[in-house]
Protein backbone atom coordinates (compact mmCIF):
# COMPACT_ATOMS: atom_id res chain seq x y z
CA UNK A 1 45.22 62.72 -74.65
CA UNK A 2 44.64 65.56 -76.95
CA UNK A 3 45.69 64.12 -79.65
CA UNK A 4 43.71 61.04 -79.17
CA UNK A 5 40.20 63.06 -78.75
CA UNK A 6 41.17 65.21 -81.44
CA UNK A 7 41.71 62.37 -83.77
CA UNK A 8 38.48 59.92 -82.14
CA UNK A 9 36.61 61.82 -79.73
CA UNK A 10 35.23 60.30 -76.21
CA UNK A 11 35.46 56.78 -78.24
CA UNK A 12 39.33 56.97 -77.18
CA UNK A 13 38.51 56.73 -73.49
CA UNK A 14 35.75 54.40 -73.67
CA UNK A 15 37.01 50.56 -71.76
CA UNK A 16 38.67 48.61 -74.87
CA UNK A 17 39.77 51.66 -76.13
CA UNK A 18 43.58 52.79 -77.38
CA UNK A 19 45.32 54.12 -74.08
CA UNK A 20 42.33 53.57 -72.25
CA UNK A 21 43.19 51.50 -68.70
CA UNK A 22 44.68 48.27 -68.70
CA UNK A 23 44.62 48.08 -72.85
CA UNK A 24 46.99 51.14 -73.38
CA UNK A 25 49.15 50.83 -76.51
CA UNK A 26 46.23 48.74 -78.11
CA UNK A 27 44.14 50.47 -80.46
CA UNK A 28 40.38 48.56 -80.81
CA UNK A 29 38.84 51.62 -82.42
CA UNK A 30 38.27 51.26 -86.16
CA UNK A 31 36.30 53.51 -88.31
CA UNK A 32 35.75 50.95 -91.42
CA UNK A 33 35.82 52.27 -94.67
CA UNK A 34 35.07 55.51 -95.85
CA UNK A 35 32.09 55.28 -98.69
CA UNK A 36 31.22 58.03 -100.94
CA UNK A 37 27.44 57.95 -100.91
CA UNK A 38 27.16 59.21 -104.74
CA UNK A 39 29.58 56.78 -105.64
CA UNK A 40 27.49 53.93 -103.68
CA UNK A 41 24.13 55.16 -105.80
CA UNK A 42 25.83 54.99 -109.16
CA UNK A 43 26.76 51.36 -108.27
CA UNK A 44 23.35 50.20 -107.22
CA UNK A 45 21.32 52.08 -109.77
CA UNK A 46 23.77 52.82 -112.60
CA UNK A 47 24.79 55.14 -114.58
CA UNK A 48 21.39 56.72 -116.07
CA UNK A 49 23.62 58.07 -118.95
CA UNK A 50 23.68 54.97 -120.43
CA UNK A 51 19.58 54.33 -120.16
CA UNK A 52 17.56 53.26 -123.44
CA UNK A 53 14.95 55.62 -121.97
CA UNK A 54 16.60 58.97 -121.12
CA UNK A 55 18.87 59.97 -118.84
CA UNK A 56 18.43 61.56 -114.95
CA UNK A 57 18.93 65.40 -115.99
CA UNK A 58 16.06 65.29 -118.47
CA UNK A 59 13.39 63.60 -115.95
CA UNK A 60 14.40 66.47 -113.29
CA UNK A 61 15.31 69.56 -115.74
CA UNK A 62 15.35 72.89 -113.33
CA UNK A 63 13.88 73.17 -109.83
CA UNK A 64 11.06 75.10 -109.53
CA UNK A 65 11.45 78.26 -107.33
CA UNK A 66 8.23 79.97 -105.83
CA UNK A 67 8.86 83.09 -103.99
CA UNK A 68 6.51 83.39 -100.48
CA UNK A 69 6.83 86.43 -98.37
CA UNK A 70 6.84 85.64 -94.44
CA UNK A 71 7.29 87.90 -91.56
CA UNK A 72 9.96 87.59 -89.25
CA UNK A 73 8.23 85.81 -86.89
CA UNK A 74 7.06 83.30 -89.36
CA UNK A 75 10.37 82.41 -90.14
CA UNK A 76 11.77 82.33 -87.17
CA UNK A 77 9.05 80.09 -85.78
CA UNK A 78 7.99 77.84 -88.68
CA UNK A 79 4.66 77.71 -90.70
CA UNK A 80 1.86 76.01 -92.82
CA UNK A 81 1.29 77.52 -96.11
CA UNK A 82 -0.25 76.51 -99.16
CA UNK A 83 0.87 76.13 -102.86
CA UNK A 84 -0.41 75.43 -105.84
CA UNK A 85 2.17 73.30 -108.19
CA UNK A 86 1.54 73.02 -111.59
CA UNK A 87 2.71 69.92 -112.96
CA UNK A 88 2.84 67.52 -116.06
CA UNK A 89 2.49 63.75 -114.45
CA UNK A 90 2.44 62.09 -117.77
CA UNK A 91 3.64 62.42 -121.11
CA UNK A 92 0.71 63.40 -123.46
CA UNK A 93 2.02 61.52 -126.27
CA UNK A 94 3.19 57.96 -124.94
CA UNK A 95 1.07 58.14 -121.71
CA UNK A 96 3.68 57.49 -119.09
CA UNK A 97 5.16 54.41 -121.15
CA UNK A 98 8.19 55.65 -122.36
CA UNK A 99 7.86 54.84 -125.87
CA UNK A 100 5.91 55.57 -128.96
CA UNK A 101 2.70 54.08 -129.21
CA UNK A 102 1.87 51.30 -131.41
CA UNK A 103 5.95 50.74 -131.33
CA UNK A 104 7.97 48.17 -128.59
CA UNK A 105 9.92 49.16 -126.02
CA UNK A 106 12.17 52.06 -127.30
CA UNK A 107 12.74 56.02 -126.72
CA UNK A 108 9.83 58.24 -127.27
CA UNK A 109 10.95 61.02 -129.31
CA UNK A 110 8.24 63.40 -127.41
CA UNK A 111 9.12 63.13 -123.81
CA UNK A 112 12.78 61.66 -124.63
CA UNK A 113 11.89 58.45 -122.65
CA UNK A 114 10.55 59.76 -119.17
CA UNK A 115 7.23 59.06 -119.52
CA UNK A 116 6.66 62.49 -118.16
């Protein structure tokens, strides 16, 4: 019995269930298939590598860090504080288009094709 919570918890013991009553020997119990969530984006989105208009890494270059000093109690018990975030929404040159202006669809050289 152990083994069997070990391996699926109270799921094992639950009516219907591998060695479970009148069903012992059976096994009912499936997990389906393991999915790598990553794996699961890339195939719905793509690879954003490969984009015409930038890639992933240059739309979200470093996270910003702001330092905040709390007391103990503050951290222990949560609170509201306000920032102010400085940022760019738009690129200045193409204006959020992705691409030169005056020109079709294709990379802006400025912003690298983010439109930010």
């Amino acid at each position: 019995k152990r083994k069997q919570y070990d391996a699926y918890g109270t799921a094992s013991f639950e009516a219907g269930a591998a060695g479970a009553g009148a069903g012992a020997g059976r096994q009912y119990w499936s997990s389906g298939p393991s999915i790598d969530p990553e794996e699961l984006f890339r195939k719905i989105f793509g690879e954003f590598s490969g984009s015409p208009f930038g890639d992933f890494q240059t739309v979200f270059d470093q996270p910003q860090e702001y330092i905040m000093e709390l007391t103990f109690t503050q951290a222990a018990k949560g609170v509201n504080k306000e920032i102010v975030v400085n940022i760019q929404d738009s690129c200045v040159r193409c204006d959020g288009k992705g691409h030169e202006p005056g020109t079709k669809a294709q990379r802006c050289h400025y912003c690298n094709g983010t439109g930010m």
